[in-house]
PDB file of N, CA and C in Angstrom:
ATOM      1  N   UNK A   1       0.811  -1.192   0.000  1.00  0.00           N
ATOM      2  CA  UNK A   1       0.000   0.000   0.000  1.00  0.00           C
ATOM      3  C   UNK A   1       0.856   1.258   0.000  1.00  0.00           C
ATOM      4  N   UNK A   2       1.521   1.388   0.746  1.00  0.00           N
ATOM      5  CA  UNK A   2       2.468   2.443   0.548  1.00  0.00           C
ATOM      6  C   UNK A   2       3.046   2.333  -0.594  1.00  0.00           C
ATOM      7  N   UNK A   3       3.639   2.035  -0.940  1.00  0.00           N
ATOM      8  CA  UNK A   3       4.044   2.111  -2.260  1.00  0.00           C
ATOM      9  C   UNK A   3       3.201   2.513  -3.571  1.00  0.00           C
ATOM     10  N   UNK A   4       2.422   2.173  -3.041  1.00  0.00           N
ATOM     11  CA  UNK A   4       1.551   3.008  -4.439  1.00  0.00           C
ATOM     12  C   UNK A   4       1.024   4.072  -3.806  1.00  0.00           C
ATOM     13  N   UNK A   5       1.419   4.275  -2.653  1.00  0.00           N
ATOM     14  CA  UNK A   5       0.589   5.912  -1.905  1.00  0.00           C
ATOM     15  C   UNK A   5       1.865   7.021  -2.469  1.00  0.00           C
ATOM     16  N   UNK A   6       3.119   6.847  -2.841  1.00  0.00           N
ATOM     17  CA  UNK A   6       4.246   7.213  -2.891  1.00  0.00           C
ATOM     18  C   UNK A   6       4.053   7.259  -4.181  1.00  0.00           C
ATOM     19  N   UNK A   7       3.757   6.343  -5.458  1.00  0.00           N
ATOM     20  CA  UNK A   7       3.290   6.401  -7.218  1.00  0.00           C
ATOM     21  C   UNK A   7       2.272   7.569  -6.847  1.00  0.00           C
ATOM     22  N   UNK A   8       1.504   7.610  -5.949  1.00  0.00           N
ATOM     23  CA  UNK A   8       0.302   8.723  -6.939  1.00  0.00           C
ATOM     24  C   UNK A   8       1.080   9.875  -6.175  1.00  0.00           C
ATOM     25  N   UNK A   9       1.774  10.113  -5.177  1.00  0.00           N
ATOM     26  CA  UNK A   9       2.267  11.414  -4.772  1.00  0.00           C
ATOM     27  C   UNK A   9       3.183  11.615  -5.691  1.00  0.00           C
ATOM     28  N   UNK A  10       3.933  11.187  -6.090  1.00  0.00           N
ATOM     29  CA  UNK A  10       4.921  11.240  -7.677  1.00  0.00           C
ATOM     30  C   UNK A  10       4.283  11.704  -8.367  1.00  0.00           C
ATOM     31  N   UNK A  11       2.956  10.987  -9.178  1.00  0.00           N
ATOM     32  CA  UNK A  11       2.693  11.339 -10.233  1.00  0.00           C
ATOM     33  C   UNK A  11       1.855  12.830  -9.961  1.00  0.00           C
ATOM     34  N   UNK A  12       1.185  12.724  -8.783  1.00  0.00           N
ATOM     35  CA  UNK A  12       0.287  14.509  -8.763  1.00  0.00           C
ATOM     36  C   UNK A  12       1.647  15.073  -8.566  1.00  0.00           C
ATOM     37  N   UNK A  13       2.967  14.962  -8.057  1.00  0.00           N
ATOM     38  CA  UNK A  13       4.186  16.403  -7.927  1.00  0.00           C
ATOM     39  C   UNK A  13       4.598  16.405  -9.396  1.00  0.00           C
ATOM     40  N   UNK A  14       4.750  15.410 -10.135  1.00  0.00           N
ATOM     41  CA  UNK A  14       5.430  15.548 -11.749  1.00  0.00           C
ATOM     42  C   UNK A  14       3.870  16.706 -12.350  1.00  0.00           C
ATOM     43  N   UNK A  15       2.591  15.968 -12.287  1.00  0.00           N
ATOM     44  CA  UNK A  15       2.005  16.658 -12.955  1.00  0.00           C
ATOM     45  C   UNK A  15       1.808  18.358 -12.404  1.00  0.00           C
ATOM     46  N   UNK A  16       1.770  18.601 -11.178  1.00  0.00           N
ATOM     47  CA  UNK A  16       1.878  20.228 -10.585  1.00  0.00           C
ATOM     48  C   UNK A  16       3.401  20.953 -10.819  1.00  0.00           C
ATOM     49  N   UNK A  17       4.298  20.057 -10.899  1.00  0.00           N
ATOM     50  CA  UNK A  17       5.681  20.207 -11.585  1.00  0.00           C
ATOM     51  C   UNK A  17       5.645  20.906 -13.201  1.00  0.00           C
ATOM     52  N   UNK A  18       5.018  20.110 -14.005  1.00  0.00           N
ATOM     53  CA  UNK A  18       4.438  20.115 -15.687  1.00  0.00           C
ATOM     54  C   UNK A  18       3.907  21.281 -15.600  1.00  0.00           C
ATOM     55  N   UNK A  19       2.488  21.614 -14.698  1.00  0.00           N
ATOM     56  CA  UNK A  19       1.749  22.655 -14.886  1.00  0.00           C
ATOM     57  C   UNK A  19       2.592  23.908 -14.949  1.00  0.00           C
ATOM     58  N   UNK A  20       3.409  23.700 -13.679  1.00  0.00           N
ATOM     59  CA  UNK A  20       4.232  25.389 -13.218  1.00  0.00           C
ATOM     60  C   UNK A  20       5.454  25.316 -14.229  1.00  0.00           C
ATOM     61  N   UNK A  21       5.890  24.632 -14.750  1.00  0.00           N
ATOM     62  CA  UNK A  21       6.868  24.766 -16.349  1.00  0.00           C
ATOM     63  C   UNK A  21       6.042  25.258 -17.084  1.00  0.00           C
ATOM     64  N   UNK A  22       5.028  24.688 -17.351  1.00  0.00           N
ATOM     65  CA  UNK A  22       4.507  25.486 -18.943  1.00  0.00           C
ATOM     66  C   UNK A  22       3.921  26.610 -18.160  1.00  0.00           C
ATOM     67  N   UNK A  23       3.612  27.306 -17.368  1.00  0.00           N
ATOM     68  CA  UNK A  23       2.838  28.127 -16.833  1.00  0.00           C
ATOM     69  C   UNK A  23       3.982  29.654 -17.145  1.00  0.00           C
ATOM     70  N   UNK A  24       5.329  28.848 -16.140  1.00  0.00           N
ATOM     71  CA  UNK A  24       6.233  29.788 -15.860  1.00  0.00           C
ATOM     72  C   UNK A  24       7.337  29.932 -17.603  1.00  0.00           C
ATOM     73  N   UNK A  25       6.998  28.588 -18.090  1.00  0.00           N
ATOM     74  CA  UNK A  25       7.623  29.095 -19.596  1.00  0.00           C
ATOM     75  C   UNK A  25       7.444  28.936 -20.477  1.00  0.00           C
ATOM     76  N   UNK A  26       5.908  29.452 -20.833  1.00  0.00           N
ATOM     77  CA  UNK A  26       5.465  30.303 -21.951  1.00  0.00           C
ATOM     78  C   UNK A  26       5.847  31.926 -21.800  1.00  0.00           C
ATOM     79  N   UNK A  27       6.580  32.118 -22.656  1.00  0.00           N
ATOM     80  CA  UNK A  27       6.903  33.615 -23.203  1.00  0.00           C
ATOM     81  C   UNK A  27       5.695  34.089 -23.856  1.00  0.00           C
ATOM     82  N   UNK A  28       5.116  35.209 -23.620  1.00  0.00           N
ATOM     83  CA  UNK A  28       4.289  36.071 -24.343  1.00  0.00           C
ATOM     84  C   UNK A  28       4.789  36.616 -25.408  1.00  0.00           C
ATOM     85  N   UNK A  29       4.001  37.237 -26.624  1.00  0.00           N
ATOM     86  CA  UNK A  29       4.524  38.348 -27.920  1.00  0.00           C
ATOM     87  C   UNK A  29       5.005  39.380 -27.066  1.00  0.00           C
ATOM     88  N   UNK A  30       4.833  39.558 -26.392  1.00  0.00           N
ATOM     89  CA  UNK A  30       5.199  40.793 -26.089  1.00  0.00           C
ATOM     90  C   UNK A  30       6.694  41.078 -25.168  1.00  0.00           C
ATOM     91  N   UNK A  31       6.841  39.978 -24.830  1.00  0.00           N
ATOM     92  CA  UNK A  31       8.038  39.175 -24.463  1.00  0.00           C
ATOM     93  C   UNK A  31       9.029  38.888 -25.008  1.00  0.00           C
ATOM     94  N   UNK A  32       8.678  38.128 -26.050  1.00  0.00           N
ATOM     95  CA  UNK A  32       9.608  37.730 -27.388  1.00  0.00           C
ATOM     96  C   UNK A  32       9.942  39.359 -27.789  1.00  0.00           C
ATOM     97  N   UNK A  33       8.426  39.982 -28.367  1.00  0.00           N
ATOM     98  CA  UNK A  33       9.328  41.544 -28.944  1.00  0.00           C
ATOM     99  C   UNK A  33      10.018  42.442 -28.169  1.00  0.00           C
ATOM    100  N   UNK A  34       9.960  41.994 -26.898  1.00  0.00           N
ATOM    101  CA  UNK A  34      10.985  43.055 -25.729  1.00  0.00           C
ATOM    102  C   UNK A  34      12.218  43.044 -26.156  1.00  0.00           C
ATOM    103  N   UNK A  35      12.599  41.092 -25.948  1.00  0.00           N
ATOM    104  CA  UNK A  35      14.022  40.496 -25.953  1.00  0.00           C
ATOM    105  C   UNK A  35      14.327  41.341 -27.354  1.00  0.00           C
ATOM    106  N   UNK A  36      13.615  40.870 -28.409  1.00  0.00           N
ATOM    107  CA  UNK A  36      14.202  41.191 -29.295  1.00  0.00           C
ATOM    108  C   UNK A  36      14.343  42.797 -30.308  1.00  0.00           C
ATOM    109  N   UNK A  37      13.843  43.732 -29.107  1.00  0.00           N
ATOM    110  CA  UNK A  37      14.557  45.055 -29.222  1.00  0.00           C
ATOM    111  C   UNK A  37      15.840  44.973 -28.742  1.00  0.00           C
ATOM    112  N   UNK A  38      15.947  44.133 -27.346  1.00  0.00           N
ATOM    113  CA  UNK A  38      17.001  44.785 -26.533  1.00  0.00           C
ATOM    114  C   UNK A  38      18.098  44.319 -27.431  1.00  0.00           C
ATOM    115  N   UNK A  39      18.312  42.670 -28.085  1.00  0.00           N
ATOM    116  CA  UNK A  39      18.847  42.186 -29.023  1.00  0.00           C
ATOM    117  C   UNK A  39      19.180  43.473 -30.000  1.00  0.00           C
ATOM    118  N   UNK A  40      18.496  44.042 -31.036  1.00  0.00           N
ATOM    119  CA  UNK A  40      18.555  44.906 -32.157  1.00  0.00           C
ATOM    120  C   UNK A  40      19.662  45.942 -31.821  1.00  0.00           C
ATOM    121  N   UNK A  41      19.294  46.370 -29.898  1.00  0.00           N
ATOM    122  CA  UNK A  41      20.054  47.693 -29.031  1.00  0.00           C
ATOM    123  C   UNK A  41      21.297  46.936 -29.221  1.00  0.00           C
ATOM    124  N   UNK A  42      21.563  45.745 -28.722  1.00  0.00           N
ATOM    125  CA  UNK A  42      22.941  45.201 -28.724  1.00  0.00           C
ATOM    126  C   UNK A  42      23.904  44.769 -29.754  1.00  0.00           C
ATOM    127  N   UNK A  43      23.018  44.831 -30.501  1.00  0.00           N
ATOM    128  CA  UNK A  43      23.676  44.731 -32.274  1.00  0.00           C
ATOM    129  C   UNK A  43      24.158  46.169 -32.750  1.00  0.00           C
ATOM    130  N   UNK A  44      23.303  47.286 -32.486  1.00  0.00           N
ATOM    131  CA  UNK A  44      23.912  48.373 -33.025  1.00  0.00           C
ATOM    132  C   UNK A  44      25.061  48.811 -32.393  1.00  0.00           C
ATOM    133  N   UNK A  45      24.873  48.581 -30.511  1.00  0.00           N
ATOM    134  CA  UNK A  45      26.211  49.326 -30.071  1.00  0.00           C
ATOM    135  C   UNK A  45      27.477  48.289 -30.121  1.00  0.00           C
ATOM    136  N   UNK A  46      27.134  46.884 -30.506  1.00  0.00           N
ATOM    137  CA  UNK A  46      28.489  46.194 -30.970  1.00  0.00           C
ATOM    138  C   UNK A  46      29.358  46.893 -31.765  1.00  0.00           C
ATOM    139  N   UNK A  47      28.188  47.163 -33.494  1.00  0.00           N
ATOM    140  CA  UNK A  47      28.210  47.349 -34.694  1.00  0.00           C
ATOM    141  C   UNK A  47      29.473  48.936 -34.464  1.00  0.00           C
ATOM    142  N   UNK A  48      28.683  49.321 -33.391  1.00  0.00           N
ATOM    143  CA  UNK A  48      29.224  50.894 -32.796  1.00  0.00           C
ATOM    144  C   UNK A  48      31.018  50.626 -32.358  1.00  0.00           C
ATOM    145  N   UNK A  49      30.902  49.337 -31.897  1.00  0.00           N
ATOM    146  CA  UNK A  49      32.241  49.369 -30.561  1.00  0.00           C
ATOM    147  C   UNK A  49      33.199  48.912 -31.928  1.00  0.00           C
ATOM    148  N   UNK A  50      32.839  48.380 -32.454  1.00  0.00           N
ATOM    149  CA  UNK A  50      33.693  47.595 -33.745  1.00  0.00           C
ATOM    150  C   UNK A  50      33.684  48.686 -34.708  1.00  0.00           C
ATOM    151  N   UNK A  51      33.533  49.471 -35.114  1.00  0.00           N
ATOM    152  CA  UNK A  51      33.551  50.842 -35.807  1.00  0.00           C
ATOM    153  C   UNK A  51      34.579  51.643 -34.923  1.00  0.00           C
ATOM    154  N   UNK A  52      34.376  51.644 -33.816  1.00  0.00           N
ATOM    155  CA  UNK A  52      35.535  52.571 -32.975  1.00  0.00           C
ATOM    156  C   UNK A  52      37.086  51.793 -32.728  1.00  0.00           C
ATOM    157  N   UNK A  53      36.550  50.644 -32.447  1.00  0.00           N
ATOM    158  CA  UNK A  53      38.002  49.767 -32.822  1.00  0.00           C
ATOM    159  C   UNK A  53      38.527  49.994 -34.093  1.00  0.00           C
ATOM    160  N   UNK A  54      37.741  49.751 -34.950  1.00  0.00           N
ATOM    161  CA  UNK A  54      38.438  49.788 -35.927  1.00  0.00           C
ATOM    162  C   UNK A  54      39.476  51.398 -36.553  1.00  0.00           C
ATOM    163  N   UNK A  55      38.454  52.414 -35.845  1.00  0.00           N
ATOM    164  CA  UNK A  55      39.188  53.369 -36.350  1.00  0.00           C
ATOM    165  C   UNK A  55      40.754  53.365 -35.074  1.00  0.00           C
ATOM    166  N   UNK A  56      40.526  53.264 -34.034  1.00  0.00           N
ATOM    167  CA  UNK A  56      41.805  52.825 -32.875  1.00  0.00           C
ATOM    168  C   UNK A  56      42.522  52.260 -33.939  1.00  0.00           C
ATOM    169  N   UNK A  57      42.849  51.166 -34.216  1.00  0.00           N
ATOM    170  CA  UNK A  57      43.480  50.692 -34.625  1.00  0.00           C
ATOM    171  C   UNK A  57      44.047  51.189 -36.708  1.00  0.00           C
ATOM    172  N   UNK A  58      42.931  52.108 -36.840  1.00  0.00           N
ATOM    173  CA  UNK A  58      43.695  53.147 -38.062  1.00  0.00           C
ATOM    174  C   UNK A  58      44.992  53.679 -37.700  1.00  0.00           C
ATOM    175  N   UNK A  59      44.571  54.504 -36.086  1.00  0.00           N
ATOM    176  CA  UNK A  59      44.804  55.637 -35.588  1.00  0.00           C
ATOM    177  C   UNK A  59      46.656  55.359 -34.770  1.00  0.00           C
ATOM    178  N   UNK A  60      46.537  53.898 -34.115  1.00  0.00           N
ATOM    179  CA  UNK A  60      47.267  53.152 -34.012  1.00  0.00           C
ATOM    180  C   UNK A  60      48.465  52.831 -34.970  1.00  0.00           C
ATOM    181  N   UNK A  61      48.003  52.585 -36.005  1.00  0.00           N
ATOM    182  CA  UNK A  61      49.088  52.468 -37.229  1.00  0.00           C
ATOM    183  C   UNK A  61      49.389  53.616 -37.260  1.00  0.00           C
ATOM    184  N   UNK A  62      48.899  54.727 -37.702  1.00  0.00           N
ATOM    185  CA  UNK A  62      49.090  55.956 -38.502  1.00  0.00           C
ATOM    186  C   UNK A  62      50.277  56.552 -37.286  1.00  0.00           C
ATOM    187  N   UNK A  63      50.093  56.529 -35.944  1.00  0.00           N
ATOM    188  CA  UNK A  63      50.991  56.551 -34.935  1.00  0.00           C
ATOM    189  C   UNK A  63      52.218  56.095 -34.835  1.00  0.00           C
ATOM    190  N   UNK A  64      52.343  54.935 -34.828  1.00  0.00           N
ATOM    191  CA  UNK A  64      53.176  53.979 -35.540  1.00  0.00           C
ATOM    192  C   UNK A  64      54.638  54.253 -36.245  1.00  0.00           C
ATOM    193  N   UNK A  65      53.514  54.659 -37.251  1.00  0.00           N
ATOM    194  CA  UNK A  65      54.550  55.237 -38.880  1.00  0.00           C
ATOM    195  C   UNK A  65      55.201  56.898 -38.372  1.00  0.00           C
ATOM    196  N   UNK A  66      54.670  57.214 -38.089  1.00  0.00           N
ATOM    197  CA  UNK A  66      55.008  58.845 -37.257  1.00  0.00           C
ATOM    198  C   UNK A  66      55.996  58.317 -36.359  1.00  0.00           C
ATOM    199  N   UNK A  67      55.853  57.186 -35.451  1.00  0.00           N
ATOM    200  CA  UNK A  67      57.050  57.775 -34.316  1.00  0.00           C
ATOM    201  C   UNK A  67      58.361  57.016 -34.793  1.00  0.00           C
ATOM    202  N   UNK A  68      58.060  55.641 -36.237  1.00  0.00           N
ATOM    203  CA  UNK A  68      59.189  54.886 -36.921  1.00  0.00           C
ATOM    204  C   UNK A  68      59.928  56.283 -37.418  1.00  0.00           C
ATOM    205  N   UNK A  69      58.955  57.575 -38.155  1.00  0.00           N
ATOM    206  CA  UNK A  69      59.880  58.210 -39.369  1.00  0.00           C
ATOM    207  C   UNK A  69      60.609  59.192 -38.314  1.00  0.00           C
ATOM    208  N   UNK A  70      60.056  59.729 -37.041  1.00  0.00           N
ATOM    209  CA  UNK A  70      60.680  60.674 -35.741  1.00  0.00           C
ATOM    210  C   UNK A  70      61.899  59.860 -35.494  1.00  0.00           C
ATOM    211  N   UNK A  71      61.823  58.101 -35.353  1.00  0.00           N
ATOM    212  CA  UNK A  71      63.020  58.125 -34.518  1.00  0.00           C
ATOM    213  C   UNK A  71      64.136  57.590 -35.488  1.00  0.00           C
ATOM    214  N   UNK A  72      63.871  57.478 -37.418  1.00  0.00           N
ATOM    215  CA  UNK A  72      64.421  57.208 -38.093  1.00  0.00           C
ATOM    216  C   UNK A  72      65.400  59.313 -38.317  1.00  0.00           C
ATOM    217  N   UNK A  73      64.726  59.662 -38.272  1.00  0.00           N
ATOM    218  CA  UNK A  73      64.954  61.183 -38.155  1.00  0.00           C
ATOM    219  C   UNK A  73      65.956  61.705 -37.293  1.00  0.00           C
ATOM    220  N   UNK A  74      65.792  61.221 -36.019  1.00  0.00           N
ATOM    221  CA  UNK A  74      66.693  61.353 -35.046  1.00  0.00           C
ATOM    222  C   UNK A  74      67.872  60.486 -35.269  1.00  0.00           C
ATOM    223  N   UNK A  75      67.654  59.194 -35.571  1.00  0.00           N
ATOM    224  CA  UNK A  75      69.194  59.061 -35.803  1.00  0.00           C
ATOM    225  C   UNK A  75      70.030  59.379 -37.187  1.00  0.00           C
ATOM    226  N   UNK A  76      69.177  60.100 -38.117  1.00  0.00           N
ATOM    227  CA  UNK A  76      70.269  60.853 -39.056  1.00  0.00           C
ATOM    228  C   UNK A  76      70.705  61.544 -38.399  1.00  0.00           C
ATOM    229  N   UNK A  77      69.736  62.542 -37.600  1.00  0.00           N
ATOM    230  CA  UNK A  77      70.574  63.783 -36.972  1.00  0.00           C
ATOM    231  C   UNK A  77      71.813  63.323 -36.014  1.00  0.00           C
ATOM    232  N   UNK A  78      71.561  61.988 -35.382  1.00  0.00           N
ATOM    233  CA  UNK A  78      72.697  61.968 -34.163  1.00  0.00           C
ATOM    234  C   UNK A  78      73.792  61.628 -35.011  1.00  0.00           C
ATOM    235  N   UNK A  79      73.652  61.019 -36.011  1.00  0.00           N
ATOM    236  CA  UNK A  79      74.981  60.218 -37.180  1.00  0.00           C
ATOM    237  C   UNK A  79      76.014  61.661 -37.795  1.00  0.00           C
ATOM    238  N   UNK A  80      74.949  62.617 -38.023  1.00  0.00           N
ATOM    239  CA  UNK A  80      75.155  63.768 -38.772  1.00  0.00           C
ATOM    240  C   UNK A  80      76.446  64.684 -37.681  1.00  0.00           C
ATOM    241  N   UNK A  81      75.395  65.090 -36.486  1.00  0.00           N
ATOM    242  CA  UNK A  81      76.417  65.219 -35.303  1.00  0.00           C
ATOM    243  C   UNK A  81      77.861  64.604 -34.812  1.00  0.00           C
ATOM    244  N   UNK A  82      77.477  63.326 -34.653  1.00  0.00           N
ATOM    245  CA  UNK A  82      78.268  62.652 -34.471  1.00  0.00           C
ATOM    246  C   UNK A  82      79.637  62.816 -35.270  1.00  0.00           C
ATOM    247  N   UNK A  83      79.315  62.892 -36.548  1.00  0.00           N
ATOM    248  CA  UNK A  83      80.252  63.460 -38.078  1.00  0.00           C
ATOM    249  C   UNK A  83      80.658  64.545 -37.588  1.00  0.00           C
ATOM    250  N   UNK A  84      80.073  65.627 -37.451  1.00  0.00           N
ATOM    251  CA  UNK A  84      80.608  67.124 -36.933  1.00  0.00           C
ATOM    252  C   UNK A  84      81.454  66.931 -36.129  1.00  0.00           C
ATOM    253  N   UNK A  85      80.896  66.344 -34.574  1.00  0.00           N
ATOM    254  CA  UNK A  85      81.813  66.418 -33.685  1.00  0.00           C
ATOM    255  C   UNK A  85      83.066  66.016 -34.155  1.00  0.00           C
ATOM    256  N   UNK A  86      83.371  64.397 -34.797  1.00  0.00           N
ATOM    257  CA  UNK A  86      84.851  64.208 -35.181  1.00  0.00           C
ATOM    258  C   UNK A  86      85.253  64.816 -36.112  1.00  0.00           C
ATOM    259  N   UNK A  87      84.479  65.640 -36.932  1.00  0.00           N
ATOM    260  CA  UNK A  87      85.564  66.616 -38.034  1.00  0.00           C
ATOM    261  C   UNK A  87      85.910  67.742 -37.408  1.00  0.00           C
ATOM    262  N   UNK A  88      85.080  68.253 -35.964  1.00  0.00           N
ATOM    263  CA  UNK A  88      85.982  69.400 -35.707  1.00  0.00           C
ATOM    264  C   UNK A  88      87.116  69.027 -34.449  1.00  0.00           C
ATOM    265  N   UNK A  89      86.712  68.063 -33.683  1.00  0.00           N
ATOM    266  CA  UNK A  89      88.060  67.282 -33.176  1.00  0.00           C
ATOM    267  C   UNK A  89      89.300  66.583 -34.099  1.00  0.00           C
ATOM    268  N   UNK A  90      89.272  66.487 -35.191  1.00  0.00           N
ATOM    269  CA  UNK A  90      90.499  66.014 -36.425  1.00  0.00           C
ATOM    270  C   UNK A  90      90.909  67.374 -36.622  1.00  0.00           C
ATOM    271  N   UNK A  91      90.612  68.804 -36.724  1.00  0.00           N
ATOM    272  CA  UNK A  91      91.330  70.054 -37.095  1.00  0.00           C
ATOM    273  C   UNK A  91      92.201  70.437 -35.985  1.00  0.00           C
TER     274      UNK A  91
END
């Protein structure tokens, strides 16, 4: 006897179990179209963050090349110097 007093308390908790799943997850339209603004919001400011990276990383290079040709610059000048100094120490 117990044992089947324990089957039907199973089976009424699975079925009040069943009820409060589908109860608690059915999504409404209006639900679905929430998520899927906030979705649309999160696509544009990706779309946004990856547009700003990308220019960083223009901005990055272009930096780059500026401080290669500054410090290619500087050492003509120190080579150039360098020349001076020993031609006016040889007189």
């Amino acid at each position: 006897m117990e044992g089947g007093i324990m089957i039907k308390k199973a089976a009424k908790l699975s079925i009040l179990a069943l009820c409060g799943g589908l109860a608690v997850g059915c999504a409404s339209t209006g639900d679905i179209s929430g998520l899927q603004s906030q979705i649309d919001a999160l696509k544009a400011e990706t779309s946004g963050a990856t547009s700003t990276a990308e220019q960083a990383a223009v901005s990055a290079a272009n930096a780059e090349r500026a401080a290669a040709s500054a410090e290619a610059t500087a050492n003509e000048t120190s080579a150039k110097l360098d020349r001076m100094f020993k031609k006016s120490m040889s007189k």
